[in-house]
PDB file of N, CA and C in Angstrom:
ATOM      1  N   UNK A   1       3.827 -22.319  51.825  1.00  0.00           N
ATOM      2  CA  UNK A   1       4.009 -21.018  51.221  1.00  0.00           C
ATOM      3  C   UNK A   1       4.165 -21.112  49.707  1.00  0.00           C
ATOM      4  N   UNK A   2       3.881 -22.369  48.880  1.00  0.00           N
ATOM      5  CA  UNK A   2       3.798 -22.130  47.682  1.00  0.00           C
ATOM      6  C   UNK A   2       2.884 -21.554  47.037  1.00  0.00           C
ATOM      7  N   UNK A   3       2.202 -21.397  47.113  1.00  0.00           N
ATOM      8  CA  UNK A   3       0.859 -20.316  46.877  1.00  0.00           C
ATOM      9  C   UNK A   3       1.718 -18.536  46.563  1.00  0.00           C
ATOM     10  N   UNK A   4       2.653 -18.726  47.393  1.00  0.00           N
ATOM     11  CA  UNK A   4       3.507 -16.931  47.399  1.00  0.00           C
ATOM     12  C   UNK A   4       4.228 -17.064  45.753  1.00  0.00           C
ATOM     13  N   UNK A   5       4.894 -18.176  45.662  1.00  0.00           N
ATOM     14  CA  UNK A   5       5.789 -18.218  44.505  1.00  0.00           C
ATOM     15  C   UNK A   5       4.861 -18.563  43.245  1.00  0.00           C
ATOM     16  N   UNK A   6       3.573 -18.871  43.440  1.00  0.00           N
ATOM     17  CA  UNK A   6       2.809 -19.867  42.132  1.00  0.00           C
ATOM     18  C   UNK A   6       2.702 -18.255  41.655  1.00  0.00           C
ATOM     19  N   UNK A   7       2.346 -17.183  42.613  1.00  0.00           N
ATOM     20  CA  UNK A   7       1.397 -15.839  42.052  1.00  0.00           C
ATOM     21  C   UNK A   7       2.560 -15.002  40.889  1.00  0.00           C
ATOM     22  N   UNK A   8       3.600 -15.177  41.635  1.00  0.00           N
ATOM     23  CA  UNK A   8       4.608 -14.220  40.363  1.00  0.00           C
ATOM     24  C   UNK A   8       5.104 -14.650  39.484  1.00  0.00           C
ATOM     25  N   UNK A   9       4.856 -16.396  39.536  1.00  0.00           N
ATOM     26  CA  UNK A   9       5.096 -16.790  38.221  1.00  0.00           C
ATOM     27  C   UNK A   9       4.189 -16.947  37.216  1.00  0.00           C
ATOM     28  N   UNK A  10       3.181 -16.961  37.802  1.00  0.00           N
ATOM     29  CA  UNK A  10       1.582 -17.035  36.980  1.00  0.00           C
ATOM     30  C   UNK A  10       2.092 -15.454  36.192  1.00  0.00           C
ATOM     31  N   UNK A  11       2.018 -14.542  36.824  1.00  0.00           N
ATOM     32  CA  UNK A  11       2.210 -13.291  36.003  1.00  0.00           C
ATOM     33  C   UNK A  11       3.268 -13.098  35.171  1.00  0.00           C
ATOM     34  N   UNK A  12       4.761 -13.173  35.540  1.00  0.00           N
ATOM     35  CA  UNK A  12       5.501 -13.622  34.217  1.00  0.00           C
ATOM     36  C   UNK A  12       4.901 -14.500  33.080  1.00  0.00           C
ATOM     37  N   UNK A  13       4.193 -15.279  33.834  1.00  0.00           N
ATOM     38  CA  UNK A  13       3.662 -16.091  32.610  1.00  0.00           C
ATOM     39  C   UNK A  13       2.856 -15.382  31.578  1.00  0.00           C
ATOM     40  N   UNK A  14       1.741 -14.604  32.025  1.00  0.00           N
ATOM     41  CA  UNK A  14       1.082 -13.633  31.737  1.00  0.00           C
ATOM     42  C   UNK A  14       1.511 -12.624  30.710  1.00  0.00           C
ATOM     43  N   UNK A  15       2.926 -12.145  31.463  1.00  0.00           N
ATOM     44  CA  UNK A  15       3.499 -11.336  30.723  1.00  0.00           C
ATOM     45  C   UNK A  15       4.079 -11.281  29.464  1.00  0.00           C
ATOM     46  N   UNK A  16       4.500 -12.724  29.330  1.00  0.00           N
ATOM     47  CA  UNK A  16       5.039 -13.358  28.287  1.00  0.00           C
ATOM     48  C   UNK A  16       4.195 -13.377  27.156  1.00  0.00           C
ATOM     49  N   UNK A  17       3.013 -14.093  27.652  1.00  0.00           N
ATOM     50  CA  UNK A  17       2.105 -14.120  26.733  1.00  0.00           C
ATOM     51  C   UNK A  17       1.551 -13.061  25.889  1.00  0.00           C
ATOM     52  N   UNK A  18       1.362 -12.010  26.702  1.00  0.00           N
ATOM     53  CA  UNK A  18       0.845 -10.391  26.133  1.00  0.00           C
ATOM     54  C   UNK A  18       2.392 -10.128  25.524  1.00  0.00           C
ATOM     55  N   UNK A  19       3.333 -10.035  25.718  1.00  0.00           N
ATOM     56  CA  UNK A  19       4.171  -9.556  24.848  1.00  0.00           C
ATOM     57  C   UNK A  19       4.253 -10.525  23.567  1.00  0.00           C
ATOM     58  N   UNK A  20       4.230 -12.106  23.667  1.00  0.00           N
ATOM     59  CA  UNK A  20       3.939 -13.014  22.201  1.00  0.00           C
ATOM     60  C   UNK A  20       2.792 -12.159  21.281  1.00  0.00           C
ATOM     61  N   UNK A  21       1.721 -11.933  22.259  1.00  0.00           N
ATOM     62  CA  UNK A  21       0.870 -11.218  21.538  1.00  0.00           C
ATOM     63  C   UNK A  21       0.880 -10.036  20.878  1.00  0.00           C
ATOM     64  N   UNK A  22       1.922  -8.941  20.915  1.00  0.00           N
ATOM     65  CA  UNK A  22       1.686  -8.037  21.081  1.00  0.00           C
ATOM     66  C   UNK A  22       2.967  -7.751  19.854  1.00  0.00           C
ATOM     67  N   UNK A  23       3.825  -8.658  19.859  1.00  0.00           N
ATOM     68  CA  UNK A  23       5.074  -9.083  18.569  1.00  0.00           C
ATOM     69  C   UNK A  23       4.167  -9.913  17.645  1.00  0.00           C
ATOM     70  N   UNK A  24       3.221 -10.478  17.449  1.00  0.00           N
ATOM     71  CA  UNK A  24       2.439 -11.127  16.622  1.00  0.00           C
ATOM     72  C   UNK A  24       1.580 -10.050  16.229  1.00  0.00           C
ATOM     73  N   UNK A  25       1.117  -8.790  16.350  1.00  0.00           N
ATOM     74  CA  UNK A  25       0.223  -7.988  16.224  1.00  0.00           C
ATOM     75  C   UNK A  25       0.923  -6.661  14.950  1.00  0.00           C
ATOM     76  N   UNK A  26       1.866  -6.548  15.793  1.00  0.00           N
ATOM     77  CA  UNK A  26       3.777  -5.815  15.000  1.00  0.00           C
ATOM     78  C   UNK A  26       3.421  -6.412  13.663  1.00  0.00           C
ATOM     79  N   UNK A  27       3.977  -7.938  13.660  1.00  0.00           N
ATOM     80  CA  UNK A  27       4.135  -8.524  12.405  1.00  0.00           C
ATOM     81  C   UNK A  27       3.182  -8.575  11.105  1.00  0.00           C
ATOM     82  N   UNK A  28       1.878  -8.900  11.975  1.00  0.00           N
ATOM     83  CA  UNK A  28       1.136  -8.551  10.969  1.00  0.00           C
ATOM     84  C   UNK A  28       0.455  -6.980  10.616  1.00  0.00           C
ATOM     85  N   UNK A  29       0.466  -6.066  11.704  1.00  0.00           N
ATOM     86  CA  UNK A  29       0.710  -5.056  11.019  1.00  0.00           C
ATOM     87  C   UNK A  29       1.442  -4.705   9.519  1.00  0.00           C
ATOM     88  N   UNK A  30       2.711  -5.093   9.958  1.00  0.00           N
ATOM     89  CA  UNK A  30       3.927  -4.768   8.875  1.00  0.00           C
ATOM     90  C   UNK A  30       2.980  -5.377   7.485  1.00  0.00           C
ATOM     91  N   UNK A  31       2.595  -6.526   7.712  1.00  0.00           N
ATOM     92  CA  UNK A  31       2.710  -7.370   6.349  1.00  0.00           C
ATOM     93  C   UNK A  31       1.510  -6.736   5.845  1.00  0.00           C
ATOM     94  N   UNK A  32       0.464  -6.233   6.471  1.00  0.00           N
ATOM     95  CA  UNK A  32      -0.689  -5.305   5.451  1.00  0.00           C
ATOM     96  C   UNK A  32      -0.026  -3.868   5.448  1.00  0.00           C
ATOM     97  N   UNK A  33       0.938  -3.692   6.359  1.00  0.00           N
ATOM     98  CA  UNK A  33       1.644  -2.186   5.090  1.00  0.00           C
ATOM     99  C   UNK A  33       2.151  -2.883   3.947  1.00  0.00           C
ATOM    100  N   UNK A  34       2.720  -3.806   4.181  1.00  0.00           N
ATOM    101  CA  UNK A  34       3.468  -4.060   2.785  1.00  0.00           C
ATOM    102  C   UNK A  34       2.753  -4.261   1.502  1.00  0.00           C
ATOM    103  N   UNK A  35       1.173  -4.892   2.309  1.00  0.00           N
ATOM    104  CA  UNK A  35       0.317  -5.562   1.190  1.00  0.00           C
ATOM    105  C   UNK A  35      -0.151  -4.509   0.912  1.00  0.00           C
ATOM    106  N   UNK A  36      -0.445  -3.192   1.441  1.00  0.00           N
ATOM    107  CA  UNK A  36      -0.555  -1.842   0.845  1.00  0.00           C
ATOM    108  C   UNK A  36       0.025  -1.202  -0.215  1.00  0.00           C
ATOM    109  N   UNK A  37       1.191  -1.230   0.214  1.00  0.00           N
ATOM    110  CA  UNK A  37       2.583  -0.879  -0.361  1.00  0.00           C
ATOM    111  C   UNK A  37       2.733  -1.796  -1.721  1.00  0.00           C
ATOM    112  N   UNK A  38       2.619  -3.192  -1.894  1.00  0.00           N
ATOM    113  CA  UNK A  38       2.232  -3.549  -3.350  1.00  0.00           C
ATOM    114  C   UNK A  38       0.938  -3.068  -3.982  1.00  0.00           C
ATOM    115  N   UNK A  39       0.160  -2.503  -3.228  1.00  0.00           N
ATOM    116  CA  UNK A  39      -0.883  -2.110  -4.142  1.00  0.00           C
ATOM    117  C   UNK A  39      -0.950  -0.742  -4.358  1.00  0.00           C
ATOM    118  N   UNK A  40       0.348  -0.212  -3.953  1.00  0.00           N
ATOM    119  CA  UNK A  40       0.317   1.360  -4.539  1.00  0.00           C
ATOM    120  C   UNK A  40       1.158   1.191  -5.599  1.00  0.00           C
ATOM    121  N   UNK A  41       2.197   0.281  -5.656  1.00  0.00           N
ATOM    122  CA  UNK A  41       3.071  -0.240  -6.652  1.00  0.00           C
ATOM    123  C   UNK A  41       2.591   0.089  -7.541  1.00  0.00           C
ATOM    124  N   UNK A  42       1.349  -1.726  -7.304  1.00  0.00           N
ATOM    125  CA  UNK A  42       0.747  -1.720  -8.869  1.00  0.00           C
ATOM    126  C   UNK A  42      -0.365  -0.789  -9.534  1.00  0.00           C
ATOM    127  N   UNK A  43      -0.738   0.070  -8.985  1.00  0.00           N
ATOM    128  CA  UNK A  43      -1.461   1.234 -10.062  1.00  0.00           C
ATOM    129  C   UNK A  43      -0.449   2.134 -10.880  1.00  0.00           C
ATOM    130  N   UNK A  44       0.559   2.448 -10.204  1.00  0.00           N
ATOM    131  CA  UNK A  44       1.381   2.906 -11.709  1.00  0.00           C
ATOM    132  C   UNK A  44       1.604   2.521 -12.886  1.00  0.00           C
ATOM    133  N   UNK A  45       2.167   1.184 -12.386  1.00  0.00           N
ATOM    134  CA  UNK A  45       2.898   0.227 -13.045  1.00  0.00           C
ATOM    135  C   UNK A  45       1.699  -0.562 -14.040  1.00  0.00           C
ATOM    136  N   UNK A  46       0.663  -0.134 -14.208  1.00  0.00           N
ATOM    137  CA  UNK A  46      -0.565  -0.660 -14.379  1.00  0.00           C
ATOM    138  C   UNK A  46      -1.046   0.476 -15.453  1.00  0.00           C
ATOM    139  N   UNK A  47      -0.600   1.607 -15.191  1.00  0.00           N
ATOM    140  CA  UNK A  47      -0.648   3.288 -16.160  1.00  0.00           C
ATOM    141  C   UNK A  47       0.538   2.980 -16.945  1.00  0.00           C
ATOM    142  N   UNK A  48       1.280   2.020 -16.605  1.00  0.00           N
ATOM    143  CA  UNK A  48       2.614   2.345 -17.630  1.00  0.00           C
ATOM    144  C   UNK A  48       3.603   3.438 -17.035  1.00  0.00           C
ATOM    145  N   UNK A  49       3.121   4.385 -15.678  1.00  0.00           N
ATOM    146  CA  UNK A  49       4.152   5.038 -14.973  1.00  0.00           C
ATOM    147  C   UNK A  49       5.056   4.681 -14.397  1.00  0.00           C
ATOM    148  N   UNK A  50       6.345   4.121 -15.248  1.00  0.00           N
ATOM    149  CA  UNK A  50       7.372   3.546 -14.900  1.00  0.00           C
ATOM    150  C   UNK A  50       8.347   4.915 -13.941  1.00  0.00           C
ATOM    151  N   UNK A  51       8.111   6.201 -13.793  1.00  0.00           N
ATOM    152  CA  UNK A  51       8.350   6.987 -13.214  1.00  0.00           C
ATOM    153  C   UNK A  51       7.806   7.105 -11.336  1.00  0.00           C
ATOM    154  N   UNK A  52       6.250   6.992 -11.411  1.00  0.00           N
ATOM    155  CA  UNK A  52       5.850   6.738 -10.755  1.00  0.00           C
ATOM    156  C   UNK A  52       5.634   5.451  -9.635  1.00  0.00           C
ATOM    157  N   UNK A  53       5.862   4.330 -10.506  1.00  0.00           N
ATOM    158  CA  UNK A  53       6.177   3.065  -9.565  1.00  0.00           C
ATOM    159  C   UNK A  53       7.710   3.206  -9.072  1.00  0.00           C
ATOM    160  N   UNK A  54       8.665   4.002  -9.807  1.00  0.00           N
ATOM    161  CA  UNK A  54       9.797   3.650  -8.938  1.00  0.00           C
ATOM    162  C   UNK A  54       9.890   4.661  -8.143  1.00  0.00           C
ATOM    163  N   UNK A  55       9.469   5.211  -8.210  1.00  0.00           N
ATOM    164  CA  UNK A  55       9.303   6.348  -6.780  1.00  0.00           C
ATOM    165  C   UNK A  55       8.596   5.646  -5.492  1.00  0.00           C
ATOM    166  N   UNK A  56       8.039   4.321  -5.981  1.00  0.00           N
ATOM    167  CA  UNK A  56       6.929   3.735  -5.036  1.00  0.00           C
ATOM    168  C   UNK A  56       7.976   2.907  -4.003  1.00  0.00           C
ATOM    169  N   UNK A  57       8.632   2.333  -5.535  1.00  0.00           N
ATOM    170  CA  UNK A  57       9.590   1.154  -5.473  1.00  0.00           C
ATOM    171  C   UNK A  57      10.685   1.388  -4.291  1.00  0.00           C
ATOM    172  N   UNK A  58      11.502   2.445  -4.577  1.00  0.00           N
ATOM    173  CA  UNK A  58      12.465   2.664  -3.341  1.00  0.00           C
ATOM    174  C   UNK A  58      12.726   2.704  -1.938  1.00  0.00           C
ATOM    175  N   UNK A  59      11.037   3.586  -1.861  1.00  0.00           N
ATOM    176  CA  UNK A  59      10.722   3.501   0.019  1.00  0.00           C
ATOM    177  C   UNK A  59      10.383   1.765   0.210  1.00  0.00           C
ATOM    178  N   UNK A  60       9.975   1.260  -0.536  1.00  0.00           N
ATOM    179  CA  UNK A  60      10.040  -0.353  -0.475  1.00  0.00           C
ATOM    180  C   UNK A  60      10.916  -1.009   0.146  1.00  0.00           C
ATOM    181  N   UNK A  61      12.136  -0.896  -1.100  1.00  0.00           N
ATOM    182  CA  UNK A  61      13.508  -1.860  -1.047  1.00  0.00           C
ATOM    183  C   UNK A  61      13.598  -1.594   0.252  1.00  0.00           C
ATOM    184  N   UNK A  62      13.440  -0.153   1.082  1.00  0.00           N
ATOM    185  CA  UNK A  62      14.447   0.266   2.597  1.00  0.00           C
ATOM    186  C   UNK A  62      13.528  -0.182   3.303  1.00  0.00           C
ATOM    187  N   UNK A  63      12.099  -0.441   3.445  1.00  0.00           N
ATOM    188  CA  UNK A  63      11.117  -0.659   4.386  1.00  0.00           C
ATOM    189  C   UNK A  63      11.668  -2.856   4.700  1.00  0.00           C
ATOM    190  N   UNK A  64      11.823  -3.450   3.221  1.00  0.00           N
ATOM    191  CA  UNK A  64      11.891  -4.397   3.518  1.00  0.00           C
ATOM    192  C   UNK A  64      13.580  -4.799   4.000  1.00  0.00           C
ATOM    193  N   UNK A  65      14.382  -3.806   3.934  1.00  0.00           N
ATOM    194  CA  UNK A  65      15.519  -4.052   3.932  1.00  0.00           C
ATOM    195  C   UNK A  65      15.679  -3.914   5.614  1.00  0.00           C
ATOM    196  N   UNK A  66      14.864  -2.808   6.063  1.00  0.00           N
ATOM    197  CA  UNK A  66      14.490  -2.997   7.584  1.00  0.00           C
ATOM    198  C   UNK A  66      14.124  -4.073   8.139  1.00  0.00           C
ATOM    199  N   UNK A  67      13.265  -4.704   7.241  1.00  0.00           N
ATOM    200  CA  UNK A  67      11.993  -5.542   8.146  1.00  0.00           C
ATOM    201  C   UNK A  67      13.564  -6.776   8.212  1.00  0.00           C
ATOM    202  N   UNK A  68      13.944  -7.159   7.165  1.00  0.00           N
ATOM    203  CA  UNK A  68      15.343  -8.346   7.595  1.00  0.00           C
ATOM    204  C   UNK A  68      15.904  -8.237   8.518  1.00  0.00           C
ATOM    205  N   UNK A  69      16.946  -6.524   8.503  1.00  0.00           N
ATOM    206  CA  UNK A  69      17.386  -6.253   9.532  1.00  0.00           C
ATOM    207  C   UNK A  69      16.969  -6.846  10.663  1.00  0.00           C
ATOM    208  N   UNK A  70      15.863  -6.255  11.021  1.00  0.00           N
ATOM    209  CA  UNK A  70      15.209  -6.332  12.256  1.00  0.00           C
ATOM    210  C   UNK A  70      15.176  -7.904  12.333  1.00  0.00           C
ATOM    211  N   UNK A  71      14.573  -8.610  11.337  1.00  0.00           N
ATOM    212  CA  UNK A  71      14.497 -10.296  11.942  1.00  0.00           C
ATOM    213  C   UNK A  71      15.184 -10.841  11.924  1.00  0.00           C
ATOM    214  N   UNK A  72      16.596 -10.462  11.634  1.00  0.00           N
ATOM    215  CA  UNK A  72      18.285 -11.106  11.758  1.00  0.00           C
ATOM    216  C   UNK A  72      18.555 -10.830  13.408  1.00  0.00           C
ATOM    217  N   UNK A  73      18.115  -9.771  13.557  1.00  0.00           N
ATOM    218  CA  UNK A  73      18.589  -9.039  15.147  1.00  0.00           C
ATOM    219  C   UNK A  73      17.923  -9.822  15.695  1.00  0.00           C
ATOM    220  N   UNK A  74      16.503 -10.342  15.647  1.00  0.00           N
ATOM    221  CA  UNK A  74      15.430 -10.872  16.692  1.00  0.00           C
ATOM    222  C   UNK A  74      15.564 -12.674  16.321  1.00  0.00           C
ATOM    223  N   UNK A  75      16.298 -12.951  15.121  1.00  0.00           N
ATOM    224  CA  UNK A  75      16.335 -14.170  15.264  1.00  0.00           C
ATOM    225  C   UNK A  75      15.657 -14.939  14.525  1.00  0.00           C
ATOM    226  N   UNK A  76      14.410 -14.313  13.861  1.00  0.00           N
ATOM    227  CA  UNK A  76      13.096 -14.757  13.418  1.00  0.00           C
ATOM    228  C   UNK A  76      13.401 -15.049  12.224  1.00  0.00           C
TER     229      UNK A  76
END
């Protein structure tokens, strides 16, 4: 009857994997917002709109102040 126990662990296994995948997908999401997010930066800051980049600047500091958060909680 090992054949009964190989099948539900094959799928945890499975499962695991699609969720590695699927937290690897998250991450790099994030990092091309961010790489977005420096490139809205730098066109102000590039005009000399020192008004305008820090308006950019702030939703920043909290986006990355999240992203720690979050990888202190998860460990990463």
């Amino acid at each position: 009857m090992w054949w009964r126990a190989a099948a539900p662990r094959a799928r945890r296994e499975e499962l695991r994997e699609q969720r590695k995948a699927e937290q690897e997908l998250v991450r790099e999401r994030e990092k091309l917002k961010s790489q977005h997010h420096l490139a809205t930066l730098a066109a102000p800051e590039a005009r000399g709109d020192l008004e305008g980049a820090e308006k950019v600047r702030a939703p920043l500091a909290d986006t990355q102040q999240a992203i720690e958060t979050v990888d202190y909680v998860n460990g990463t």
